[in-house]
Structures are given as structure tokens and as C-alpha cells.
C-alpha atoms as a PDB file:
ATOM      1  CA  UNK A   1      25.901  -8.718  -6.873  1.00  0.00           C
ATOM      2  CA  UNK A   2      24.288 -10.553 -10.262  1.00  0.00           C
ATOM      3  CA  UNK A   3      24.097  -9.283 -13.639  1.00  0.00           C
ATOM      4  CA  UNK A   4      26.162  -7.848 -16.348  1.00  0.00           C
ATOM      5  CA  UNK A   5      25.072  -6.267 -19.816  1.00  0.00           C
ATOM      6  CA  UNK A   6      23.867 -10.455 -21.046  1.00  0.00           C
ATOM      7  CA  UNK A   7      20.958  -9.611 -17.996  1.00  0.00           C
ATOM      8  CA  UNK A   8      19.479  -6.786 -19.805  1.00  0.00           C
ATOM      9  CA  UNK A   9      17.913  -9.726 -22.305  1.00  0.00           C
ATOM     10  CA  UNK A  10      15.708 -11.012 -18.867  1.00  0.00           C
ATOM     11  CA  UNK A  11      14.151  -7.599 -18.232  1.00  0.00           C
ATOM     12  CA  UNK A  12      13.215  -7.858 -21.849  1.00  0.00           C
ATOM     13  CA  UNK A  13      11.574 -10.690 -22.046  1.00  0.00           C
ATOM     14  CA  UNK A  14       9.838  -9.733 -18.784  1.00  0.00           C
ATOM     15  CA  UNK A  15       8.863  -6.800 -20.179  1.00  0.00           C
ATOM     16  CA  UNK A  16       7.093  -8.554 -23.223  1.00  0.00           C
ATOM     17  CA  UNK A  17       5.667 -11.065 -21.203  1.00  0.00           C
ATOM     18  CA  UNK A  18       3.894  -8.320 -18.702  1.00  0.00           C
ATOM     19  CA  UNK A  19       2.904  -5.448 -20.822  1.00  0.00           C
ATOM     20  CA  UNK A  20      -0.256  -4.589 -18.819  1.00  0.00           C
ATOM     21  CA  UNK A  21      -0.113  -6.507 -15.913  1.00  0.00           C
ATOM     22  CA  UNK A  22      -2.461  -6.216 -12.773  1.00  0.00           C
ATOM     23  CA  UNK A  23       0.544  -5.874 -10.157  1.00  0.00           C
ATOM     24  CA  UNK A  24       3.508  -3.644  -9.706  1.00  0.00           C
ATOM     25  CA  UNK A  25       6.760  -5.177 -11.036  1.00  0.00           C
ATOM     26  CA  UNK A  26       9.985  -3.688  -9.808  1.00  0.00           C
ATOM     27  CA  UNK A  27      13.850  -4.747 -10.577  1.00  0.00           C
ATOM     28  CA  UNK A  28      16.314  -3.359  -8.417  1.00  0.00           C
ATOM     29  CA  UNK A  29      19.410  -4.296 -10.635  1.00  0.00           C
ATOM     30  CA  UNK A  30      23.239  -3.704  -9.490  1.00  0.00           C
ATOM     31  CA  UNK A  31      24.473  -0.160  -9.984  1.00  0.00           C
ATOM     32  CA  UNK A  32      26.241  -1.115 -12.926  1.00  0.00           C
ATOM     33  CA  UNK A  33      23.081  -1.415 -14.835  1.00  0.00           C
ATOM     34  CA  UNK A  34      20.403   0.938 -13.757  1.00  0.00           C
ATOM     35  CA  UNK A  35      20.363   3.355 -16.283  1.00  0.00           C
ATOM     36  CA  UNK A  36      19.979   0.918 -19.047  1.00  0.00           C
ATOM     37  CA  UNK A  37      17.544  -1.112 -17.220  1.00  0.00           C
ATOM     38  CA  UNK A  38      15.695   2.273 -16.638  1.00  0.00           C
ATOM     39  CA  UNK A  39      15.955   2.873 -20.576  1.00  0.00           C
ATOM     40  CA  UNK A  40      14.593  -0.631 -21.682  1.00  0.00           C
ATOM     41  CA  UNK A  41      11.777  -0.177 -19.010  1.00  0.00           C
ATOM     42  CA  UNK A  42      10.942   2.922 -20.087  1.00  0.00           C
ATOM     43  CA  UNK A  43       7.419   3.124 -21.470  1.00  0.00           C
ATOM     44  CA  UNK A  44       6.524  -0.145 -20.032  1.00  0.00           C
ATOM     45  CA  UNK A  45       4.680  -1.395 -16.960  1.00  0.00           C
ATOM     46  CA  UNK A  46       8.579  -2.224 -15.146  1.00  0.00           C
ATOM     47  CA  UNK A  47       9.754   0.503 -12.600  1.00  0.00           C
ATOM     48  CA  UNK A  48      13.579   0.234 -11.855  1.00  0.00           C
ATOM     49  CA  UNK A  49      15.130   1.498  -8.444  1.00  0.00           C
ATOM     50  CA  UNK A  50      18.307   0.854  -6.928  1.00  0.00           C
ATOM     51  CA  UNK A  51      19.909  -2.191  -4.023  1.00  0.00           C
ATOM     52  CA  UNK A  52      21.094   1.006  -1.492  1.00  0.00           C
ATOM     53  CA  UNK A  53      21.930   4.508  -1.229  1.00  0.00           C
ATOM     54  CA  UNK A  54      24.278   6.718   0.510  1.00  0.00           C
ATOM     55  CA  UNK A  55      22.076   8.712   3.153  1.00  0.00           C
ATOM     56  CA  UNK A  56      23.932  11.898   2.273  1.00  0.00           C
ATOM     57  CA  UNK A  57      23.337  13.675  -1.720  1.00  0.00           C
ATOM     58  CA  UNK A  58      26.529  14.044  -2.133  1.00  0.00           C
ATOM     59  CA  UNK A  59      30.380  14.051  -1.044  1.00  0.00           C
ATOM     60  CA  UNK A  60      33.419  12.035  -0.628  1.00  0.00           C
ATOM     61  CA  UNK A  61      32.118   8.914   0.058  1.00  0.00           C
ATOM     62  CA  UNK A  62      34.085   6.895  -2.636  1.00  0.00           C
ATOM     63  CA  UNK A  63      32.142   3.614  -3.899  1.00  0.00           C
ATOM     64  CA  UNK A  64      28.773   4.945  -2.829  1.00  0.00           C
ATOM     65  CA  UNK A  65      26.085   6.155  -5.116  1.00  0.00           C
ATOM     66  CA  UNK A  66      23.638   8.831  -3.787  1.00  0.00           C
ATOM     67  CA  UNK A  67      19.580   8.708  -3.913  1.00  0.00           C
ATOM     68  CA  UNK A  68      19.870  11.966  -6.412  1.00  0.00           C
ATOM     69  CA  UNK A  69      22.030   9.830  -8.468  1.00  0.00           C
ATOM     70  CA  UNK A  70      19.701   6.965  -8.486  1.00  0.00           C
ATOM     71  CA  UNK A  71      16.969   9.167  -9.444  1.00  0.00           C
ATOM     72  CA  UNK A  72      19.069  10.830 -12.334  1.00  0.00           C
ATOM     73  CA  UNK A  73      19.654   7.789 -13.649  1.00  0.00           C
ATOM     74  CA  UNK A  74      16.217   6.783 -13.754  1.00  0.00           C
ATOM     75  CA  UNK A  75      14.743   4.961 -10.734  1.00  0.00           C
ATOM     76  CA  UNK A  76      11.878   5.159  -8.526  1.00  0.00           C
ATOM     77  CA  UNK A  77      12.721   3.072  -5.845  1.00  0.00           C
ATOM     78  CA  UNK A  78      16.069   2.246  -3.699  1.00  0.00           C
ATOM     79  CA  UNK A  79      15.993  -0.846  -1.169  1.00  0.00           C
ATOM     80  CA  UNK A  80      17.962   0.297   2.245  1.00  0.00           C
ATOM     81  CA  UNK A  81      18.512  -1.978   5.524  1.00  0.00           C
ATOM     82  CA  UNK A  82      18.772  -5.086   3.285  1.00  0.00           C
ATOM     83  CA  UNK A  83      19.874  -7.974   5.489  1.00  0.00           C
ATOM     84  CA  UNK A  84      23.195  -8.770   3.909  1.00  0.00           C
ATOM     85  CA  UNK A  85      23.538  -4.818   4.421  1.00  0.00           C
ATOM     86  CA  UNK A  86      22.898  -4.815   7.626  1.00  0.00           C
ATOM     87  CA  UNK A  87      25.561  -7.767   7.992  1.00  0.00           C
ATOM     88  CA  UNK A  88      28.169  -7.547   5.620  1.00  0.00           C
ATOM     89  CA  UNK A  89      28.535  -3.741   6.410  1.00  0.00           C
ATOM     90  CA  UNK A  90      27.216  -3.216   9.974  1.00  0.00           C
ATOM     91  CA  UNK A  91      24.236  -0.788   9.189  1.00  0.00           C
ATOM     92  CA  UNK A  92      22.161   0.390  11.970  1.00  0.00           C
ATOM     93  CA  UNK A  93      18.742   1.106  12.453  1.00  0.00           C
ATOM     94  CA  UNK A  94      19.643   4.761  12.265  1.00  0.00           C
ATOM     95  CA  UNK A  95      21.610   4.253   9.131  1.00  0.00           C
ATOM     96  CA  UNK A  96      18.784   2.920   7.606  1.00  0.00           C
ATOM     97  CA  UNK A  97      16.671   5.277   8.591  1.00  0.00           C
ATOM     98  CA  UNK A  98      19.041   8.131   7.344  1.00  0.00           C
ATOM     99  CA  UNK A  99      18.998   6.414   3.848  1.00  0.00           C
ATOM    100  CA  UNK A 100      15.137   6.131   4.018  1.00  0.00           C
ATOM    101  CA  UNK A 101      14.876   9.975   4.570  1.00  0.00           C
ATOM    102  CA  UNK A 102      17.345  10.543   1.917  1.00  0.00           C
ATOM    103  CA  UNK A 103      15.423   8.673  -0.835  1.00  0.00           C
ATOM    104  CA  UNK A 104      11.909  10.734   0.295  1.00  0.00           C
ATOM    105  CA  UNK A 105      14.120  13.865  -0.204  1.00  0.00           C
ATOM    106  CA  UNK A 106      15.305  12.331  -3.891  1.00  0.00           C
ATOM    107  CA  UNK A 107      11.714  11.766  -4.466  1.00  0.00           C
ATOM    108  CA  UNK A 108      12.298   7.711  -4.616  1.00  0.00           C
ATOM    109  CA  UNK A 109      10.191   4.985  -2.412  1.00  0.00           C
ATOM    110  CA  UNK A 110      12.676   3.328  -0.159  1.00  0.00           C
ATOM    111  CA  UNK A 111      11.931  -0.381   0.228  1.00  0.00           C
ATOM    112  CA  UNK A 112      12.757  -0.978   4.315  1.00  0.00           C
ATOM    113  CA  UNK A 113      13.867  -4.370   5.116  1.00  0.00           C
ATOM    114  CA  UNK A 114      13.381  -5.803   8.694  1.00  0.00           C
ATOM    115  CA  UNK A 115      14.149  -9.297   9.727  1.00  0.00           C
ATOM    116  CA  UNK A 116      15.483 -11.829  12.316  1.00  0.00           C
ATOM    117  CA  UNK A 117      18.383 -14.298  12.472  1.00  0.00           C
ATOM    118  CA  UNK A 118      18.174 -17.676  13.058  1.00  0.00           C
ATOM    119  CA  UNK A 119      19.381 -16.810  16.194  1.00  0.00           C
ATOM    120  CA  UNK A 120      16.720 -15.059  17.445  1.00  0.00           C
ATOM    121  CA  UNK A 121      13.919 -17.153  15.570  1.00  0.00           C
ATOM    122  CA  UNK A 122      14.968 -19.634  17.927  1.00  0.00           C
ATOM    123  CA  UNK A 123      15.470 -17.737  20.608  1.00  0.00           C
ATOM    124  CA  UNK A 124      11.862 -16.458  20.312  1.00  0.00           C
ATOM    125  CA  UNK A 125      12.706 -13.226  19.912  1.00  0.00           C
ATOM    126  CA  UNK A 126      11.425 -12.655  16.163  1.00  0.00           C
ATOM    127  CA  UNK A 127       8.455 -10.096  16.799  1.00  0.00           C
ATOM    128  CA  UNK A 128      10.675  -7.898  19.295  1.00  0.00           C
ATOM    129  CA  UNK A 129      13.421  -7.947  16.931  1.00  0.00           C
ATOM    130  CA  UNK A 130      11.059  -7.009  13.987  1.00  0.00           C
ATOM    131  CA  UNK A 131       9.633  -4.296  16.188  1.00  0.00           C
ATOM    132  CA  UNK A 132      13.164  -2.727  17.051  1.00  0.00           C
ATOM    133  CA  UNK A 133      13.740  -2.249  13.609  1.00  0.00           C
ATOM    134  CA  UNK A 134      10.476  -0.956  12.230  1.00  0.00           C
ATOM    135  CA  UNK A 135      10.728   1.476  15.122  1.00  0.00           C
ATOM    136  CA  UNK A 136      14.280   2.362  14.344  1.00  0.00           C
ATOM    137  CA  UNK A 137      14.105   2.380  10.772  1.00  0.00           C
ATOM    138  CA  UNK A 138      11.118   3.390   9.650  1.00  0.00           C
ATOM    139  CA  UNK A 139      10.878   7.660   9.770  1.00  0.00           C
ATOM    140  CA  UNK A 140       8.338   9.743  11.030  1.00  0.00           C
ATOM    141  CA  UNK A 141       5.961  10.467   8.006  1.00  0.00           C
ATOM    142  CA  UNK A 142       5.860   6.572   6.251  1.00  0.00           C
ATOM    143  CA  UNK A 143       3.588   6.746   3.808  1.00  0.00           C
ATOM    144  CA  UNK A 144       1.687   4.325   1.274  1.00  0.00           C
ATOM    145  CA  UNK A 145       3.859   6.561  -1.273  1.00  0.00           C
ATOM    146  CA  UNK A 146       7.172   7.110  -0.206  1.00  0.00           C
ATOM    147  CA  UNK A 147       7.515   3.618   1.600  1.00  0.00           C
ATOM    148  CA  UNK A 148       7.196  -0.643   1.291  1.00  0.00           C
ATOM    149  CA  UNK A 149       8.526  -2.839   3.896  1.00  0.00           C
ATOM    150  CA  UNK A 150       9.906  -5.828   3.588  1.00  0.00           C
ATOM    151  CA  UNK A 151      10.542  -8.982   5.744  1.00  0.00           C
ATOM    152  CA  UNK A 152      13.202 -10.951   5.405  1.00  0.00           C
ATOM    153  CA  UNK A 153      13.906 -13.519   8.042  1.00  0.00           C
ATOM    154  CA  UNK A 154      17.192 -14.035   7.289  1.00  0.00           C
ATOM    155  CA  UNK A 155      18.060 -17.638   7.914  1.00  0.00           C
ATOM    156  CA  UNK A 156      15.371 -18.781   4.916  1.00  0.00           C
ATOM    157  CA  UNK A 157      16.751 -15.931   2.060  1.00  0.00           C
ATOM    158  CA  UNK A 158      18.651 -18.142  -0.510  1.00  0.00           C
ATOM    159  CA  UNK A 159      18.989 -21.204   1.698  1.00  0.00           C
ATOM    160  CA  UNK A 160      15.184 -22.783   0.642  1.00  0.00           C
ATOM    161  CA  UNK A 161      14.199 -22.647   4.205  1.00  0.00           C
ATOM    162  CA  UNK A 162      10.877 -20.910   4.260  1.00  0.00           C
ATOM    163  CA  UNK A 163       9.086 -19.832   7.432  1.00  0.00           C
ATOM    164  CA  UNK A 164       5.438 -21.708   7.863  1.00  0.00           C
ATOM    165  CA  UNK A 165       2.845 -19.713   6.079  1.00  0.00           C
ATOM    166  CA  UNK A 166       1.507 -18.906   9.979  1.00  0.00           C
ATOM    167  CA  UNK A 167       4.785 -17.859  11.152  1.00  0.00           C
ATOM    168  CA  UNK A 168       4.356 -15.063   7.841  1.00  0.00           C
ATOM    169  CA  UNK A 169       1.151 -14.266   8.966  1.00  0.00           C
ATOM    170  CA  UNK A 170       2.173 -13.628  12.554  1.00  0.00           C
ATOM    171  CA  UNK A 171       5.113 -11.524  11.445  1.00  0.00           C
ATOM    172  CA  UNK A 172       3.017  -9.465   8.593  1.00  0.00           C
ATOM    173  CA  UNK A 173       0.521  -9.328  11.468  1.00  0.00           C
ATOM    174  CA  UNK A 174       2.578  -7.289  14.179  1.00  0.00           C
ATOM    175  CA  UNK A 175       4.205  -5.088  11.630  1.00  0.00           C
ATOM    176  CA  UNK A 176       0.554  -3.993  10.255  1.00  0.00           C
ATOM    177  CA  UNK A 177      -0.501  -3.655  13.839  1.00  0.00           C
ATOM    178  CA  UNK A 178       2.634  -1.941  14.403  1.00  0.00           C
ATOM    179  CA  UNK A 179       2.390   0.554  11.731  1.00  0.00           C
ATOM    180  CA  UNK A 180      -0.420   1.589  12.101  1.00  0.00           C
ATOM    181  CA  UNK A 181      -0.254   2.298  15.915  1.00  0.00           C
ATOM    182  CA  UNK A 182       2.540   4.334  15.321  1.00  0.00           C
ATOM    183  CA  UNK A 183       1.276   6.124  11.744  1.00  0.00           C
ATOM    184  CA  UNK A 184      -2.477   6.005  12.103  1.00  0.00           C
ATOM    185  CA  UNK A 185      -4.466   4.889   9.333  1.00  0.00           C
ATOM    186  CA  UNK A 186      -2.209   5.524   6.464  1.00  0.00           C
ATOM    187  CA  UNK A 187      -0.223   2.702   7.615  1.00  0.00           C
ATOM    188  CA  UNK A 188      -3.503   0.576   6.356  1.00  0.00           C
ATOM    189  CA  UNK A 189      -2.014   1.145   2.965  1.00  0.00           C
ATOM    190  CA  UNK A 190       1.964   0.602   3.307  1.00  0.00           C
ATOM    191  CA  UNK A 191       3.198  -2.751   1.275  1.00  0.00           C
ATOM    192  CA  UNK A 192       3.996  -5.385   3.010  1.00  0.00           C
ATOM    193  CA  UNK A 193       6.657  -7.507   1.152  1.00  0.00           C
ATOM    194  CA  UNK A 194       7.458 -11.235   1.956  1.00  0.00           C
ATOM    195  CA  UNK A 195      11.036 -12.221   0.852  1.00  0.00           C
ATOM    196  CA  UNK A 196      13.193 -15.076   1.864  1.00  0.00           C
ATOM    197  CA  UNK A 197      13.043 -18.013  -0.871  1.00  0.00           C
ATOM    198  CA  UNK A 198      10.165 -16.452  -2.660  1.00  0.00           C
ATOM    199  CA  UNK A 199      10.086 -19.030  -5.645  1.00  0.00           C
ATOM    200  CA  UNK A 200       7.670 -20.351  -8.070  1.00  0.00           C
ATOM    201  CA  UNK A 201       6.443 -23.499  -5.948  1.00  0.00           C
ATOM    202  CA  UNK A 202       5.780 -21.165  -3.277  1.00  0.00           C
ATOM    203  CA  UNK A 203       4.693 -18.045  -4.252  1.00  0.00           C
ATOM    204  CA  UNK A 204       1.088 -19.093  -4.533  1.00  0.00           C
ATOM    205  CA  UNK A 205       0.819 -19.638  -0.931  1.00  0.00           C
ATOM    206  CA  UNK A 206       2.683 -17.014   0.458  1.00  0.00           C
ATOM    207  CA  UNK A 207       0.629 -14.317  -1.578  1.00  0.00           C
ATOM    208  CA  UNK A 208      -2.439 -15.832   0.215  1.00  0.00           C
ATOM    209  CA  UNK A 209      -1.095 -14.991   3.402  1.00  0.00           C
ATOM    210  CA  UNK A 210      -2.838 -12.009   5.299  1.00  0.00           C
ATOM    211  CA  UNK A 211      -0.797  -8.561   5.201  1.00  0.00           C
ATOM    212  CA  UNK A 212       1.087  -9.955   2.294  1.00  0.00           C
ATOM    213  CA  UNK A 213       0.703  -7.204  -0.571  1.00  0.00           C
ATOM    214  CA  UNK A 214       3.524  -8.985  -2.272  1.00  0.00           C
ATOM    215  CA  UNK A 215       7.282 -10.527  -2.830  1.00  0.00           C
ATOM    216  CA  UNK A 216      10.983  -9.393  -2.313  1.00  0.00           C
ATOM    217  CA  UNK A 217      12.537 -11.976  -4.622  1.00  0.00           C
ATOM    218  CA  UNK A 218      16.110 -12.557  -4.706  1.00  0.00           C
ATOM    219  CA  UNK A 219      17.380 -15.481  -6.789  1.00  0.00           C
ATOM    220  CA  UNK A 220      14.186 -16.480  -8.484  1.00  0.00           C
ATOM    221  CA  UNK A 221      14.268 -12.606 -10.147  1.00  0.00           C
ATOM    222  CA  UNK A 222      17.078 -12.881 -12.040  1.00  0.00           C
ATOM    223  CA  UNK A 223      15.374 -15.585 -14.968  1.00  0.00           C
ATOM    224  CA  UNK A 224      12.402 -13.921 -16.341  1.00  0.00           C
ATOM    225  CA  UNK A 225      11.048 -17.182 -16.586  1.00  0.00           C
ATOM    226  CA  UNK A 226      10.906 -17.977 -12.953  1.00  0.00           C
ATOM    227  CA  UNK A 227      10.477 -13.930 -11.804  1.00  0.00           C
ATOM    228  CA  UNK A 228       7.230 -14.068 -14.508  1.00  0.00           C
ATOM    229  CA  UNK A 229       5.724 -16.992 -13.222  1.00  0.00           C
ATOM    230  CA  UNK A 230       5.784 -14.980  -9.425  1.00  0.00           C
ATOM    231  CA  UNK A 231       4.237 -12.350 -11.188  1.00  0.00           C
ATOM    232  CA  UNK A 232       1.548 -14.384 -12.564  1.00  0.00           C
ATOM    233  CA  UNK A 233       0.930 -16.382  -8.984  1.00  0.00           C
ATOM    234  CA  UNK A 234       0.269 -12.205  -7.549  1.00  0.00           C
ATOM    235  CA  UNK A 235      -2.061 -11.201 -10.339  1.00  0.00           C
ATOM    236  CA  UNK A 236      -4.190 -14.184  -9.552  1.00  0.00           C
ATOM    237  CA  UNK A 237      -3.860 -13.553  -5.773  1.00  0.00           C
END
């Protein structure tokens, strides 16, 4: 919940910063401003998608914004079962799920997000947590193409707090292993994202991780500045 029409300038100068760049850069801007993020991106290397989606195409669901929409108004992408989702409005796994299906069926990717509390990181309970959600939100038929997945361990998004780069590696790890049990080889080629206080000090490091294709950034995205120099630490990865 960032950005009004003065944030169009950032995706700009992103935009002219990046025009061929050797990664895939994606903003996912508030409602409010996807279609004219979709028309400044248009024709260059930024795809725009969407923070969430209704998992029905249309109806009375007042407030909510439908994958078809999304699509119309120029994305490619929709993020569903983002932790502050999942606790501000009490999403399930199956919720997610639902929305995941209902981007595939608008033709969008839908970034899944899966992560533990601080709870249950010290609990020890952050791989069976992780699994319970990539089993309950993640559909039958997860492809390299229709699907990224993200994880978030939600104690270290916007707090600074940043899991050791081994605890990454043992998270990205189990979801590969994971994946692919469940979805055979294809899974071999589903996005892993890392994102929980993905900044410029760190990004370096956490790109060298194993299983880490790349970054969910919250904060750090909305300055092109900062956002650019992530991009720059994953071309060089």
C-alpha cells in the first residue's frame, strides 16, 4: 500500500537504467496504478502484474479486482498468498490456491508466497510449515510458465532481520526437493524467489545462494535507485 501517480517517475528511471537487461524485472504496483505502469513499461524489458486477485472472474465482491481485470489492464503476473495476506485477511491455503488457478485461467503467472512466523522459526517448525503450504497452495499442473514461488519468512520482511544465508539454502532446498517430487522434472525450472529484507547490502549474497533464481523485494523496490542496484547484483549472479 505505496505509491501514487509521483511513483510512476521510479519505474521510469528504472526503465532507462535497464533497457536490455540479463534478468527478468517485474513491479507489482498497487491497483491504483497498474494500467499506467503497464503503459510506461510497455515496449520495454519491465513486465507489470498485480499484489492479489479475487479467485473468482467476476461478481459482487466489492473492493476486489479479478485476474481478467488484471490482465485487461495490462499485467502478466499477480502475487497471491502474500504474508500480510495471509494475516491481515485470514487467507488459506485453499484460497490461495483458488487465486493461483484463477490467474492460469486469466493467462497471468501467479507469484505463490510461502513462509513461516517467528513463531514457528523458533519452534523448529519452518520446513513443515513451508511444506503445508506449497502442498496446499501450489495446484496440480505448476509449471516453469504459469508459476514462481516465493519465500518469505515473515519475521525478517521489513524488519532488517535476514535469515543466515544457510538457513535460505535449507529452505530453497526442501521446496526444490519438494517440487519436484510432487511435479516431476518441470519443477527443475520453477523460480525460486527469496524475499524478506532483500536490500542492496545483501542482495549479492543471497543471489549466491543455491535454488535462489531471484528476489521478492518489498521496500527496497519502491526507489529505482536501490531496486536497480538489486537488479544489477542478479545480472552479475
Amino acid at each position: 500500500m505505496n505509491g501514487t501517480v509521483e511513483s510512476l517517475d521510479e519505474a521510469r528511471a528504472l526503465a532507462s537504467a535497464f533497457p536490455s537487461p540479463d534478468c527478468d524485472i517485474l513491479i507489482c504496483p498497487p491497483a491504483t496504478l497498474l494500467s499506467r505502469m503497464a503503459e510506461i513499461a510497455a515496449g520495454t524489458a519491465i513486465a507489470v502484474g498485480a499484489q492479489d486477485c479475487h479467485a473468482n472472474p467476476s461478481g459482487a465482491h466489492t473492493g476486489d479486482i479479478s485476474a481478467g481485470m488484471i490482465a485487461d489492464a495490462g499485467g502478466t503476473h499477480v502475487i497471491v498468498g502474500h504474508s500480510e495476506r495471509r494475516s491481515d485477511h485470514g487467507e488459506s491455503d485453499a484460497e490461495v490456491r483458488a487465486k493461483a488457478v484463477a490467474a492460469w485461467s486469466a493467462e497471468l503467472a501467479a507469484i505463490i508466497c510461502v513462509g513461516e512466523s517467528l513463531q514457528d522459526r523458533e519452534a523448529g517448525r519452518t520446513i513443515d510449515v513451508v511444506r503445508g503450504q506449497l502442498g496446499g497452495s501450489v495446484p496440480d499442473g505448476a509449471t516453469a510458465q504459469n508459476t514462481v514461488v516465493a519465500y518469505e519468512p515473515v519475521w525478517a520482511i521489513g524488519t532488517g532481520k535476514v535469515p543466515t544465508l544457510a538457513e535460505i539454502a535449507d529452505v530453497h532446498g526442501d521446496i526444490r526437493k519438494e517440487l519436484t517430487a510432487r511435479l516431476g522434472a518441470a519443477a527443475r525450472e520453477i523460480r525460486l524467489l527469496y524475499g524478506g529484507s532483500v536490500k542492496p547490502s545483501n542482495a549479492q549474497e543471497i543471489f549466491g545462494v543455491p535454488n535462489v533464481d531471484g528476489a521478492l523485494v518489498g521496500g527496497a523496490s519502491l526507489k529505482a535507485e536501490d531496486f536497480g542496484t538489486i537488479v544489477a547484483e542478479l545480472e552479475g549472479a
